[in-house]
N, C-alpha and C. Protein backbone atom coordinates (compact mmCIF):
# COMPACT_ATOMS: atom_id res chain seq x y z
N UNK A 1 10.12 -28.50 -7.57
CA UNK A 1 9.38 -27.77 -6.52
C UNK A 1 8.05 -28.48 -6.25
N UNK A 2 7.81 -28.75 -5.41
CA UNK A 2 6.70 -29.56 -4.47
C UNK A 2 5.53 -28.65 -5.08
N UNK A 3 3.70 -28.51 -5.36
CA UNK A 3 2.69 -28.36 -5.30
C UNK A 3 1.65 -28.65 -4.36
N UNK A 4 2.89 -29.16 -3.31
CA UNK A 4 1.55 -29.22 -2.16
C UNK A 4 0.94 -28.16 -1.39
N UNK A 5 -0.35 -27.78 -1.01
CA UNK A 5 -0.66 -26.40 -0.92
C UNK A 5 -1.38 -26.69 0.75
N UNK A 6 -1.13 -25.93 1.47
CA UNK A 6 -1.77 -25.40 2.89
C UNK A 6 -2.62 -24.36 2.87
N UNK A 7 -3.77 -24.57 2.83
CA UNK A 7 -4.60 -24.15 2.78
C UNK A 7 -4.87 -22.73 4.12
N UNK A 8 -4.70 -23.51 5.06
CA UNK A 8 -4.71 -22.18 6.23
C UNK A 8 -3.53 -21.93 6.67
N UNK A 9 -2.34 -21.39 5.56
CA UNK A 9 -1.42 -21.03 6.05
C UNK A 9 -1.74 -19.18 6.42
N UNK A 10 -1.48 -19.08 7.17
CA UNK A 10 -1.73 -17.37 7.39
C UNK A 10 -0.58 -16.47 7.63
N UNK A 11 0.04 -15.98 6.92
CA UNK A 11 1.38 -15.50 7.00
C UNK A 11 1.15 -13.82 8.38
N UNK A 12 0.00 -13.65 8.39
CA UNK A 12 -0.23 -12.38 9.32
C UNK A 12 -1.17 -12.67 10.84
N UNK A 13 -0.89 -14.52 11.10
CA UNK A 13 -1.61 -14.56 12.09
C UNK A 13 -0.92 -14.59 13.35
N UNK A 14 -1.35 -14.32 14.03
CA UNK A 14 -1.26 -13.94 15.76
C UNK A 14 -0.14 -14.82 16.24
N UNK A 15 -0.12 -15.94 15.92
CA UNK A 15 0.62 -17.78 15.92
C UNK A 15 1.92 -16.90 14.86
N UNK A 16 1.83 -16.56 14.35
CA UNK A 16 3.11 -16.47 13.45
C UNK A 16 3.74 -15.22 13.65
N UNK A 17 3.65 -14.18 14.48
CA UNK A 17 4.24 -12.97 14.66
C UNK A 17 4.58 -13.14 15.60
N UNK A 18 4.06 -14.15 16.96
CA UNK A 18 4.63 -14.22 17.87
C UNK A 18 5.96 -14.92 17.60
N UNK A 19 5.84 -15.92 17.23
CA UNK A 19 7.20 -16.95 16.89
C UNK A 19 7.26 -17.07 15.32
N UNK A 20 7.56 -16.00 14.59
CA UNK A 20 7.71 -16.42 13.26
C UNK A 20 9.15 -17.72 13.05
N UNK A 21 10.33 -17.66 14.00
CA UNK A 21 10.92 -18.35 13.41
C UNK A 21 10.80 -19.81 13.40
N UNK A 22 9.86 -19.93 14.63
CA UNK A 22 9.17 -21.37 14.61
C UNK A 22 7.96 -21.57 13.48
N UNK A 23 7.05 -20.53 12.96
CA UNK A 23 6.49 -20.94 12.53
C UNK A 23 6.92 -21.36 11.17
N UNK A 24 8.05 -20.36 10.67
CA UNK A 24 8.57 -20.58 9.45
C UNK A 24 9.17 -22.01 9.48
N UNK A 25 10.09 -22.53 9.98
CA UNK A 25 10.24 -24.11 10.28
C UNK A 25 10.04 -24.86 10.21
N UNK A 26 8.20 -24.94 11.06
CA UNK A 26 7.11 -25.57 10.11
C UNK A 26 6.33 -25.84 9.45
N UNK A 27 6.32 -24.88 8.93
CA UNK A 27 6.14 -24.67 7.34
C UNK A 27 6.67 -25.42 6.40
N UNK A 28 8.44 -25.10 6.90
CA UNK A 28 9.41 -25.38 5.84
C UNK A 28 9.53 -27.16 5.72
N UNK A 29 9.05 -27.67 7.36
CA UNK A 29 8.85 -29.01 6.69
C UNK A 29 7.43 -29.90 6.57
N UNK A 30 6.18 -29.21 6.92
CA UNK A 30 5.05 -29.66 6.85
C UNK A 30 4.56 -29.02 5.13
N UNK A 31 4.84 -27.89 4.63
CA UNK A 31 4.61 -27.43 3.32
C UNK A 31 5.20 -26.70 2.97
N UNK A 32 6.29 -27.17 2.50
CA UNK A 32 7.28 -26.23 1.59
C UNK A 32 7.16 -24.68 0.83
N UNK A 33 5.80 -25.17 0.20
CA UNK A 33 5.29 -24.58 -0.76
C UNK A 33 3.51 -24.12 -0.13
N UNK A 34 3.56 -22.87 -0.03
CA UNK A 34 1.78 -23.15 0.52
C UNK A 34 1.40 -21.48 -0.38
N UNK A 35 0.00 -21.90 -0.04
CA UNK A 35 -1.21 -20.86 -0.91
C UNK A 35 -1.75 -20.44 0.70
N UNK A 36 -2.35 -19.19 0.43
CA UNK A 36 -3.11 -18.67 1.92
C UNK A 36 -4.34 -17.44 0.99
N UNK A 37 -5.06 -17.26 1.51
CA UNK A 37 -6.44 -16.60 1.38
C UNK A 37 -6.17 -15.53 1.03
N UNK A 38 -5.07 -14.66 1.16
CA UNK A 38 -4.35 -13.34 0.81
C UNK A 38 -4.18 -13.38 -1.13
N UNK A 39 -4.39 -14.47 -1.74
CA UNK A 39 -3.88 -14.80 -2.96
C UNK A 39 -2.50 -14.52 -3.34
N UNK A 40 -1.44 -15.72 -2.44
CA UNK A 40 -0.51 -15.52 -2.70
C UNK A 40 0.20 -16.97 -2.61
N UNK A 41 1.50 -17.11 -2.87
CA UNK A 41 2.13 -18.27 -2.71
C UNK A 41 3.03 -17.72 -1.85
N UNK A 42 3.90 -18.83 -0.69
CA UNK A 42 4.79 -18.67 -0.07
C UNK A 42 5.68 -19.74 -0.28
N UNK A 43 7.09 -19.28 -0.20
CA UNK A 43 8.25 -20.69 -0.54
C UNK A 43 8.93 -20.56 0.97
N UNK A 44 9.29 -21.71 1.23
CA UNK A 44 10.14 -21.86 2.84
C UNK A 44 11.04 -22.37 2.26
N UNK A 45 11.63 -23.28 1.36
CA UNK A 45 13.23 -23.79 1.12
C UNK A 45 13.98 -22.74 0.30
N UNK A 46 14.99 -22.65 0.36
CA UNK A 46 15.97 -21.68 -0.13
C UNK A 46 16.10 -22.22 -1.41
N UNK A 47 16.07 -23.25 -1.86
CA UNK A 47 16.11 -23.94 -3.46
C UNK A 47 15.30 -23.54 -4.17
N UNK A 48 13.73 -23.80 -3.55
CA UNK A 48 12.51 -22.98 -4.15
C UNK A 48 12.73 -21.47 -4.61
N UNK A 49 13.29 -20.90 -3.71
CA UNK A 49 13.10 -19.37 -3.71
C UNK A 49 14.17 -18.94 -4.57
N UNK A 50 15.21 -19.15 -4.28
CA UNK A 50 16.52 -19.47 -5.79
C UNK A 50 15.45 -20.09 -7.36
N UNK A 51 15.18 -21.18 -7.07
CA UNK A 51 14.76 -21.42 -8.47
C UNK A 51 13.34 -20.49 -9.30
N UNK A 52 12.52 -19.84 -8.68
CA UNK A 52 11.60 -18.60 -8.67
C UNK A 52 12.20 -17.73 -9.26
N UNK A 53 13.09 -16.95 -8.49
CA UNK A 53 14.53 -15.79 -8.75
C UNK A 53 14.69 -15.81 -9.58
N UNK A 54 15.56 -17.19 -10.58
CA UNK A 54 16.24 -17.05 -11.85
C UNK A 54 15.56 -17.49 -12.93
N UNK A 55 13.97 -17.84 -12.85
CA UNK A 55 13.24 -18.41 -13.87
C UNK A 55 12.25 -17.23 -13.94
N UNK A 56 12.81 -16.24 -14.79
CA UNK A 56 12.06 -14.97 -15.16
C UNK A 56 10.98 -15.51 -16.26
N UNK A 57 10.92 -16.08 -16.88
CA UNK A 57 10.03 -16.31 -17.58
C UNK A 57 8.60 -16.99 -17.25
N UNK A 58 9.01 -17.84 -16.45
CA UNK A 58 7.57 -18.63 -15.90
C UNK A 58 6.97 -17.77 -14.27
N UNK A 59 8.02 -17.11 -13.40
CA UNK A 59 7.65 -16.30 -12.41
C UNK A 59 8.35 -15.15 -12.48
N UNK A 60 7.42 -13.94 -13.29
CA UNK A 60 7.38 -12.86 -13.57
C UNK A 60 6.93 -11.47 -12.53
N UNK A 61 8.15 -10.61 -12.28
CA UNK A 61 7.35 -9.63 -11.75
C UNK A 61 6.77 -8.49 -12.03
N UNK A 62 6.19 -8.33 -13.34
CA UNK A 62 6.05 -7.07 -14.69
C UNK A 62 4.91 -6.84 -13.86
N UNK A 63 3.91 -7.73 -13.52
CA UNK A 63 2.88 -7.34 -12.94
C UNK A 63 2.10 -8.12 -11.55
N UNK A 64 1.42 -7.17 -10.91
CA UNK A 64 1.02 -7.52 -9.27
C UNK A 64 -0.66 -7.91 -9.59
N UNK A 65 -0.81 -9.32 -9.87
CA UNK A 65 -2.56 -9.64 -10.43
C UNK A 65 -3.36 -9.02 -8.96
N UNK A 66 -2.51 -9.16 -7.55
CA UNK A 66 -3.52 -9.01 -6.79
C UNK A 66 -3.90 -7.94 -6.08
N UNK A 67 -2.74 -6.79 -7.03
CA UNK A 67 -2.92 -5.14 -6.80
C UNK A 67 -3.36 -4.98 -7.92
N UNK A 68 -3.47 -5.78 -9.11
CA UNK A 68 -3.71 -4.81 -10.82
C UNK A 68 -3.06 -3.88 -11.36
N UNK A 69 -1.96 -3.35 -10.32
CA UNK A 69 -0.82 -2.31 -10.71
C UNK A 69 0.44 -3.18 -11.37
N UNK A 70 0.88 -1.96 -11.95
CA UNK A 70 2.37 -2.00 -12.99
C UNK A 70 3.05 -2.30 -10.79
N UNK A 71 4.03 -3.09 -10.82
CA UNK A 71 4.86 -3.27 -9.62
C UNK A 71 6.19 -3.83 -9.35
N UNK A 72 6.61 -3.93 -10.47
CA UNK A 72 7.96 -4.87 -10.88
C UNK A 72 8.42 -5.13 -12.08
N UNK A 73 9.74 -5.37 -12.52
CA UNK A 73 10.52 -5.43 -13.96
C UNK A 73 10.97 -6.41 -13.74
N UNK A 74 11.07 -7.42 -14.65
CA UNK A 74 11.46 -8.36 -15.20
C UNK A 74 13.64 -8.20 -16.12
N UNK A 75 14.67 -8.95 -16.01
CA UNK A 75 16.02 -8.66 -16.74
C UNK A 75 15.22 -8.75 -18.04
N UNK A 76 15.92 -8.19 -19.16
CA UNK A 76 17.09 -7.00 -18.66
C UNK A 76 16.76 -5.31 -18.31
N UNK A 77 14.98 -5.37 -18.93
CA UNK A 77 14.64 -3.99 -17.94
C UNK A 77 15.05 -3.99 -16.68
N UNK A 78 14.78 -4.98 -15.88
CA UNK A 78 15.27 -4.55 -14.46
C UNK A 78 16.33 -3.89 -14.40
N UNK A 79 17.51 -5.15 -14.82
CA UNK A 79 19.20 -4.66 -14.22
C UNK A 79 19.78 -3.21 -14.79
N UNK A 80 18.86 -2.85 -16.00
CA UNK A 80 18.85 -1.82 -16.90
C UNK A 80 18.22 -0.16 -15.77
N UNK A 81 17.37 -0.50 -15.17
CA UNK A 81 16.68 0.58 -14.50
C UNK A 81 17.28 0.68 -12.84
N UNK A 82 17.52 -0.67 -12.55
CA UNK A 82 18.25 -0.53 -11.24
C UNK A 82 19.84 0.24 -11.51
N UNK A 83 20.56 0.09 -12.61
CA UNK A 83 21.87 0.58 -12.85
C UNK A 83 21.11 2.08 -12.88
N UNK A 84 20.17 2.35 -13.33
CA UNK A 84 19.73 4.06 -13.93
C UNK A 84 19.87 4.80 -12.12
N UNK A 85 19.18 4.14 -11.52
CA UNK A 85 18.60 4.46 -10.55
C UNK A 85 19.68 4.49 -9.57
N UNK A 86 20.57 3.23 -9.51
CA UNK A 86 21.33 3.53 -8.58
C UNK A 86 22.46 4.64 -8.88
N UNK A 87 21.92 4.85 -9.85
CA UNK A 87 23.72 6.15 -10.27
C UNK A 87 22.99 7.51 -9.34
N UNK A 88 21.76 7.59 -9.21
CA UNK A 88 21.16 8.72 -8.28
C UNK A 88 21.81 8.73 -6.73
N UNK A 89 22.39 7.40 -6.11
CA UNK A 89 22.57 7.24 -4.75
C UNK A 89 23.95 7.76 -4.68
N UNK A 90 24.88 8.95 -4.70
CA UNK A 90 25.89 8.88 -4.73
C UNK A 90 26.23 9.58 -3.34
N UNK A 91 27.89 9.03 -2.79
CA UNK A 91 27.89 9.72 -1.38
C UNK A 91 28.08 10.91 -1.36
N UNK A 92 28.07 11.89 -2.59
CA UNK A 92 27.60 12.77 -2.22
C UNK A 92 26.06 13.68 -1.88
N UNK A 93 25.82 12.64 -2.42
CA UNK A 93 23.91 12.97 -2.20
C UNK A 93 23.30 12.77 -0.98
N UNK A 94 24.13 11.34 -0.40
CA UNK A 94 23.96 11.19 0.93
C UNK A 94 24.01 11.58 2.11
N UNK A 95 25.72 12.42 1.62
CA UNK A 95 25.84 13.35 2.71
C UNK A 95 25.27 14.89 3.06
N UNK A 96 24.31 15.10 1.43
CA UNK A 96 23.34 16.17 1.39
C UNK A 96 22.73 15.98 2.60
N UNK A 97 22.07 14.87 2.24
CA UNK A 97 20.63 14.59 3.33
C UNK A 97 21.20 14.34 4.47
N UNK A 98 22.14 14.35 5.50
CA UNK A 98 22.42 14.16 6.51
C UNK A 98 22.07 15.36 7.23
N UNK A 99 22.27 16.35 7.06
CA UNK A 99 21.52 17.40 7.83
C UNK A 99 20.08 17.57 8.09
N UNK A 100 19.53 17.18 6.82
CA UNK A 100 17.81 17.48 6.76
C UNK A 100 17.64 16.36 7.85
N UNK A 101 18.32 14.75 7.68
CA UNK A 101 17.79 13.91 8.45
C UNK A 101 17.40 14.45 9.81
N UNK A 102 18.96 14.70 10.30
CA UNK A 102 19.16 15.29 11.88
C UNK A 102 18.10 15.98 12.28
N UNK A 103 18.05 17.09 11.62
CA UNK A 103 16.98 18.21 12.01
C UNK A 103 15.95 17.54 12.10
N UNK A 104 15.16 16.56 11.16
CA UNK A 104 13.95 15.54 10.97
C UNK A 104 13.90 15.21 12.48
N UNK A 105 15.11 13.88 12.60
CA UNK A 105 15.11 13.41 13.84
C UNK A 105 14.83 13.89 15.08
N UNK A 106 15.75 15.09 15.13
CA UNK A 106 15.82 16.33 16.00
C UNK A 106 14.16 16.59 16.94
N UNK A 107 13.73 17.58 15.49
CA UNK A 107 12.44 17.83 15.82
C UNK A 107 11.38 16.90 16.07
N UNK A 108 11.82 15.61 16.14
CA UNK A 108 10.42 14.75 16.62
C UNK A 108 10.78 13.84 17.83
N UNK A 109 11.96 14.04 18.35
CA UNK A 109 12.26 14.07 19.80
C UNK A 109 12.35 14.89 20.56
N UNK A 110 12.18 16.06 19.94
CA UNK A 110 11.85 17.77 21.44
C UNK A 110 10.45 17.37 20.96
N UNK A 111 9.53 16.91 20.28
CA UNK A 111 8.16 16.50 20.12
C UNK A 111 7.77 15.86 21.74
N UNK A 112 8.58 14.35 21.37
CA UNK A 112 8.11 13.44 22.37
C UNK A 112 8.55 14.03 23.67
N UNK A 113 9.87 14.75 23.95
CA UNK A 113 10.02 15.91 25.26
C UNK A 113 8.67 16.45 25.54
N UNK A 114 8.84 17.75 24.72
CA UNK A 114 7.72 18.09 24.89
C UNK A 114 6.86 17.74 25.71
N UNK A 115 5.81 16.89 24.82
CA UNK A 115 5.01 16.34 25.06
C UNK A 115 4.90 15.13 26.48
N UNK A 116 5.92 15.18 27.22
CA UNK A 116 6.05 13.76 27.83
C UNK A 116 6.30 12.77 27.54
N UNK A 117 6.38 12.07 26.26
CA UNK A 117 6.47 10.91 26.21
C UNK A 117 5.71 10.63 24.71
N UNK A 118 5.67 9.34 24.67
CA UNK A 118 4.95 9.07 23.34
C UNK A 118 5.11 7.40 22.64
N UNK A 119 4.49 7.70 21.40
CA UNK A 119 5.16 6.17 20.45
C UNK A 119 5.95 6.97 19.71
N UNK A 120 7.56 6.81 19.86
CA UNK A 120 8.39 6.75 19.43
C UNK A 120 8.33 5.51 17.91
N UNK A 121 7.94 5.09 17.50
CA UNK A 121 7.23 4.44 16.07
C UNK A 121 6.43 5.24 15.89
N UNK A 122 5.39 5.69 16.51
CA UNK A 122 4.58 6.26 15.05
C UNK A 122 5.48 7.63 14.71
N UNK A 123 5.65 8.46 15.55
CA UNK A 123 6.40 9.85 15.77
C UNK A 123 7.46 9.60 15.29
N UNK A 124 8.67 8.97 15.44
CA UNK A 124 9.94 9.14 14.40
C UNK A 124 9.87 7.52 13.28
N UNK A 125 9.94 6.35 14.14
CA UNK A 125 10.02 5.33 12.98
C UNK A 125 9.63 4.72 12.22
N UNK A 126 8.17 5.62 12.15
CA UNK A 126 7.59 4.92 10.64
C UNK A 126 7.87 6.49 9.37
N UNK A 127 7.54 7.59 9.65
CA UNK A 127 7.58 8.56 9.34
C UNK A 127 9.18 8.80 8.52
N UNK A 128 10.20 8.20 9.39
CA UNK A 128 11.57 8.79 8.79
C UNK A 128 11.50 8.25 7.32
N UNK A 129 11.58 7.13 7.24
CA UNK A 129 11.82 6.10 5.61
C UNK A 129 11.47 6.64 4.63
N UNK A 130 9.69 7.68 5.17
CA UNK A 130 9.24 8.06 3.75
C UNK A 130 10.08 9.82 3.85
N UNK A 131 9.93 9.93 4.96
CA UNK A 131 10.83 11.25 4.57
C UNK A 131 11.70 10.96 3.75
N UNK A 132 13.11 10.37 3.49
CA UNK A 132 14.07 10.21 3.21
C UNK A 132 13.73 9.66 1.61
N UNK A 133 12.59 8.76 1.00
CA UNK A 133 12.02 8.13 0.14
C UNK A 133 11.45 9.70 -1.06
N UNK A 134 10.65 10.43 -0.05
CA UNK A 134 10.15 11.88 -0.55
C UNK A 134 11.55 12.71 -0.82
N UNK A 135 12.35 12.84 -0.20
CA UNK A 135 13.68 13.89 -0.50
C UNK A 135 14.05 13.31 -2.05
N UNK A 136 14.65 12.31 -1.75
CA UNK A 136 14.93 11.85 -3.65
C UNK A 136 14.27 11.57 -4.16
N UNK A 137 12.94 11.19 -4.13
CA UNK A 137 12.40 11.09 -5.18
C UNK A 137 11.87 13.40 -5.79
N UNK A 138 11.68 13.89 -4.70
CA UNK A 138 11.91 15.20 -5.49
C UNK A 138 10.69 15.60 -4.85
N UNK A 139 9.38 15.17 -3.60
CA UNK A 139 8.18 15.22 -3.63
C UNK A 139 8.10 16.71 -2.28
N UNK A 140 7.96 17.44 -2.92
CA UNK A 140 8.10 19.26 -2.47
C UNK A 140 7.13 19.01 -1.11
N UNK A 141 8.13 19.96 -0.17
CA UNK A 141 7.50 19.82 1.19
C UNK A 141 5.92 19.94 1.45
N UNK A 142 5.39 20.76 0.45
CA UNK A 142 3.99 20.84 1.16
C UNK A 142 3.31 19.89 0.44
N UNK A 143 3.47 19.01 -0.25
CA UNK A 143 3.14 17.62 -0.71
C UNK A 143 3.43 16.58 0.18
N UNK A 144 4.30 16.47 0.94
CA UNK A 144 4.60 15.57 1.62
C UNK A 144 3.47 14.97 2.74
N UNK A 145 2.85 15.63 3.00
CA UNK A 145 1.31 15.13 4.14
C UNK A 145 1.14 13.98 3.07
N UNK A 146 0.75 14.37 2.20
CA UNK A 146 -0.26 13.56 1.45
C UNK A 146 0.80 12.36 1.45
N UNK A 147 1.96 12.32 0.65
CA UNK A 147 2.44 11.39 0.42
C UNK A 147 2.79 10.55 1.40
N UNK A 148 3.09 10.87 2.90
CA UNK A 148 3.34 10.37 3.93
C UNK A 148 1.84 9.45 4.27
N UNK A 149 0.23 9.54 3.90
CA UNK A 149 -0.73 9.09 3.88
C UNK A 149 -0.72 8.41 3.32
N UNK A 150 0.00 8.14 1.98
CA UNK A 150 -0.22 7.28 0.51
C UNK A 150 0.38 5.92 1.09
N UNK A 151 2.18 6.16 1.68
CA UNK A 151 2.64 5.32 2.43
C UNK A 151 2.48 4.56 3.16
N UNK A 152 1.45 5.38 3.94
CA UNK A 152 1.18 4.07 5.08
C UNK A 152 -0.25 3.09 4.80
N UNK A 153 -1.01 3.87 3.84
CA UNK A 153 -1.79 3.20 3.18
C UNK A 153 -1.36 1.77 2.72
N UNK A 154 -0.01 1.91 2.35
CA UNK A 154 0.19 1.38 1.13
C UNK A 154 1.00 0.14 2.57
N UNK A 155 2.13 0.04 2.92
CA UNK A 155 2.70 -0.35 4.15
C UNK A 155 1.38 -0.91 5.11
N UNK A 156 0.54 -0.61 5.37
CA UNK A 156 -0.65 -0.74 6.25
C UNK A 156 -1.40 -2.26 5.78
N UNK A 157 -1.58 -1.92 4.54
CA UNK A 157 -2.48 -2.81 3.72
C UNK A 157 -1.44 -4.14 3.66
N UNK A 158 -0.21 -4.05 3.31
CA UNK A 158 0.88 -4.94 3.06
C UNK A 158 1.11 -6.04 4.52
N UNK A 159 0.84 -5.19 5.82
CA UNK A 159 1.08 -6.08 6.96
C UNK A 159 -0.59 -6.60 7.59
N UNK A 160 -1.43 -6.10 6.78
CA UNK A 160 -2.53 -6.04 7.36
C UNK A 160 -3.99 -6.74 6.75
N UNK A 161 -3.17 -6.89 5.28
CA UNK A 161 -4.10 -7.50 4.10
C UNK A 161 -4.91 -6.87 4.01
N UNK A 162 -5.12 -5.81 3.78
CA UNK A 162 -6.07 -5.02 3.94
C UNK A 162 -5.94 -3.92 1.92
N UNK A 163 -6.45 -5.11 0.92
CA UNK A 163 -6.07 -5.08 -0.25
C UNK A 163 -6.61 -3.90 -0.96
N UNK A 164 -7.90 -3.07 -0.54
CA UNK A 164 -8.85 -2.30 -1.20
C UNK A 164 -8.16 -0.95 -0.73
N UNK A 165 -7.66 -0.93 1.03
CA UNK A 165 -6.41 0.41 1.40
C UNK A 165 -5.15 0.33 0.52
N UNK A 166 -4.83 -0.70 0.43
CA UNK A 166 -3.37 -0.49 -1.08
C UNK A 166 -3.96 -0.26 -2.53
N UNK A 167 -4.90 -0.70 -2.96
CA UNK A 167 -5.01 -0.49 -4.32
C UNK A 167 -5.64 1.10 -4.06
N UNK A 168 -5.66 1.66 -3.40
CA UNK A 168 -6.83 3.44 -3.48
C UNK A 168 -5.49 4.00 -3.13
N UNK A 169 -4.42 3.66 -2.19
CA UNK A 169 -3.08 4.42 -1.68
C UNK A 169 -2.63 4.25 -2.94
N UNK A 170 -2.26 3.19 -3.93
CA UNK A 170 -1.34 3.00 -4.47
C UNK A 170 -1.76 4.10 -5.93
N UNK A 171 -3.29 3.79 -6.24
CA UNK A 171 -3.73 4.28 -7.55
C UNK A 171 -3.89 6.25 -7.24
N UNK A 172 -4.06 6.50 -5.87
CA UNK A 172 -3.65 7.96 -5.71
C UNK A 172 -2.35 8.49 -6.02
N UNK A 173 -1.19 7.72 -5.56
CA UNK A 173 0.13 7.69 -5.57
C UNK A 173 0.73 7.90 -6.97
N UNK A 174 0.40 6.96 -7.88
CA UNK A 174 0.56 6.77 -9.42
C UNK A 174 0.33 8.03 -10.07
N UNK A 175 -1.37 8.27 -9.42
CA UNK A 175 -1.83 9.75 -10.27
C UNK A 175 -0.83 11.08 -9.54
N UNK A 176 -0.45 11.37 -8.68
CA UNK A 176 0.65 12.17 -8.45
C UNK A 176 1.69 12.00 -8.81
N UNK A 177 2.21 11.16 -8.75
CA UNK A 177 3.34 11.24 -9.35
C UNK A 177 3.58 11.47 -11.27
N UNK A 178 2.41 10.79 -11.60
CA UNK A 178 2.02 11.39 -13.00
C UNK A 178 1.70 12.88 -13.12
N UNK A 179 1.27 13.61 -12.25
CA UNK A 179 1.41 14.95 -12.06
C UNK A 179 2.67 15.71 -11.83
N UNK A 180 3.56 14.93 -10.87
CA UNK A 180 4.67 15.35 -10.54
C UNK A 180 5.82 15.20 -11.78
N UNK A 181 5.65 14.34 -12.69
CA UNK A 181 6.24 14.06 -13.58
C UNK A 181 6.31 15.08 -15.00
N UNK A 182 4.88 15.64 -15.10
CA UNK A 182 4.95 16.45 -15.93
C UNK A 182 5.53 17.77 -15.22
N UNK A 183 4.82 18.33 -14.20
CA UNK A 183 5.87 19.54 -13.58
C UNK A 183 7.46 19.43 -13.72
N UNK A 184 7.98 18.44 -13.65
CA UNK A 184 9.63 18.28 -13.71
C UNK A 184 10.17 18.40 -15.04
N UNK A 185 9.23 18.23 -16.23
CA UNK A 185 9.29 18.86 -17.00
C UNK A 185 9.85 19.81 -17.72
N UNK A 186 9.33 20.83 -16.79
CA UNK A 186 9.11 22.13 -17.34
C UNK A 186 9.83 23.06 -15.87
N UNK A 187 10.49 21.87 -15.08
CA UNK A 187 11.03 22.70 -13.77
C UNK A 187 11.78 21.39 -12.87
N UNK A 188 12.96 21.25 -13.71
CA UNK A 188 13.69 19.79 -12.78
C UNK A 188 14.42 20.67 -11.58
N UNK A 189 14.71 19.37 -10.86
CA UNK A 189 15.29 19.51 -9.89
C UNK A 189 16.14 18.77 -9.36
N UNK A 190 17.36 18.45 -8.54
CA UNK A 190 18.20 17.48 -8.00
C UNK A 190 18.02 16.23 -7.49
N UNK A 191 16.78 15.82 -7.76
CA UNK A 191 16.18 14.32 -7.61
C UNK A 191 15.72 13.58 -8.72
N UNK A 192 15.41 12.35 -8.29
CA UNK A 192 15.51 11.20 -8.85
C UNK A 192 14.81 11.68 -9.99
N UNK A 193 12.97 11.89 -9.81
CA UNK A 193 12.23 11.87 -10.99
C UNK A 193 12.78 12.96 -12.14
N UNK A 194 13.71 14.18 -11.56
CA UNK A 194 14.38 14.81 -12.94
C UNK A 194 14.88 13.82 -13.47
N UNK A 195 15.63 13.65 -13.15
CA UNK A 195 17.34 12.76 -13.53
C UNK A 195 16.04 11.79 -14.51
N UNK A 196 15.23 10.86 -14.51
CA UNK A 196 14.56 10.22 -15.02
C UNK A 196 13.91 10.60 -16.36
N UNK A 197 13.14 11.73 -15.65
CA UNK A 197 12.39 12.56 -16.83
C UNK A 197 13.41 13.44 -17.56
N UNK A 198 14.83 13.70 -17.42
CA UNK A 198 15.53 13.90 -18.61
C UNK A 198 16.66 13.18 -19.41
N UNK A 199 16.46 11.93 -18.56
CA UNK A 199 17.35 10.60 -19.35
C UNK A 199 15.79 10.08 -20.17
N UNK A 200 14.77 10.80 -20.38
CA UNK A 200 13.76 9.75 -21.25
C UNK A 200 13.26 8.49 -20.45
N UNK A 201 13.34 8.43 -19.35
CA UNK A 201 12.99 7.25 -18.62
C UNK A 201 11.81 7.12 -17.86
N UNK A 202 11.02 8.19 -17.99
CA UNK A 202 9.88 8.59 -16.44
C UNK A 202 8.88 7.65 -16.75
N UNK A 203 8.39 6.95 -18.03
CA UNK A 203 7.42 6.02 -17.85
C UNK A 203 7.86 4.73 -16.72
N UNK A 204 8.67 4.44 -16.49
CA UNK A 204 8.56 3.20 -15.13
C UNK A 204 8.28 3.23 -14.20
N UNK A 205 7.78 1.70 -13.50
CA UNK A 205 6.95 2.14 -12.56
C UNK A 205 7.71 2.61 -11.19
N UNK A 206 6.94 3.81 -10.47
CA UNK A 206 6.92 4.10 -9.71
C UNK A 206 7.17 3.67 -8.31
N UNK A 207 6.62 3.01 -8.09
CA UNK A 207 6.48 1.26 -7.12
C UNK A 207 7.46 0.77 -7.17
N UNK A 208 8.45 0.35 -7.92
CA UNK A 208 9.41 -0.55 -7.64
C UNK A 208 10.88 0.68 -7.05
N UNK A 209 10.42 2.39 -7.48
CA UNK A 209 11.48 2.42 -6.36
C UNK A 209 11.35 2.69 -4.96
N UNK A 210 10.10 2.93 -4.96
CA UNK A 210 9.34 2.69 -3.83
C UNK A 210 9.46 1.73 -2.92
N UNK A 211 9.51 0.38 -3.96
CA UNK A 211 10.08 -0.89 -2.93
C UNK A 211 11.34 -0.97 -2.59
């Protein structure tokens, strides 16, 4: 893997959202490999990004230096917690939530009626994901404001670099759900964080099912 570094590569600039697939291109043959002001590395060859992937030891995702948060597992915790986790997705769970979706959907298009018109993104398509994110993970309707805030904090900061709105979204987020964790406790329910907190599992992080 190449060490040559681009200094003003800007993965969120104006030049690169317009034409990301050009810009990615040249990238991929002016610097393979580049650093940008965000404190991050970016890979453009598919070899690079394969050889990253399977070299858990030297590129680790246990931890995020440029959030300071717990944000990722490393094999065989990972494949160990993703098997836990995915046994929660079953089609019958899925087809639970197909009604709540509808109705979701429902009500935020007699919204934009309503109302005349609207951003159809902010009003249904940024909003649905965490709905659906809040249902399994277990996060009780009148909690949901907040958590729907935590989200976009967190999403906001991610497209926007905007590092000091993710680390305050993310470290609010943590402490609720550390709240939410002990309530399930003492009062589970048909989502994820029971199923977790009574397989003995609730210390992991949070964040990665998030991602």
């Amino acid at each position: 893997m190449t060490e040559k570094r681009h200094e003003d590569w800007d993965p969120r600039a104006a030049s690169v959202q317009k034409d990301q697939i050009r810009a990615y291109d040249d990238m991929r043959e002016r610097c393979p490999v580049a650093w940008s002001d965000y404190q991050q590395w970016t890979l453009f060859r598919h070899a690079d990004v394969m050889a990253v992937l399977e070299d858990h030891d030297t590129f680790s995702n246990a931890v995020s230096a440029h959030l300071s948060v717990p944000n990722g597992m490393d094999p065989p915790e990972h494949t160990a917690f993703r098997r836990l986790v995915g046994s929660g997705f079953t089609p019958r769970q899925v087809t639970e939530l197909e009604d709540d979706v509808r109705a979701f959907v429902a009500a935020r298009l007699d919204n934009l009626v309503e109302g005349g018109g609207g951003d159809i993104v902010a009003e249904l398509f940024k909003p649905l994901p965490s709905f659906v994110v809040a249902h399994y993970l277990g996060v009780p309707a009148e909690d949901r404001p907040r958590f729907d805030v935590w989200t976009d904090q967190i999403v906001a900061a991610a497209t926007q670099g905007g590092t000091d709105t993710a680390t305050n979204g993310i470290a609010d987020l943590l402490g609720y759900f550390g709240e939410l964790i002990e309530r399930r406790r003492s009062q589970p329910g048909d989502d994820m964080v029971s199923r977790l907190v009574a397989m003995g599992a609730d210390q992991v992080p949070i964040l990665w099912i998030l991602g």
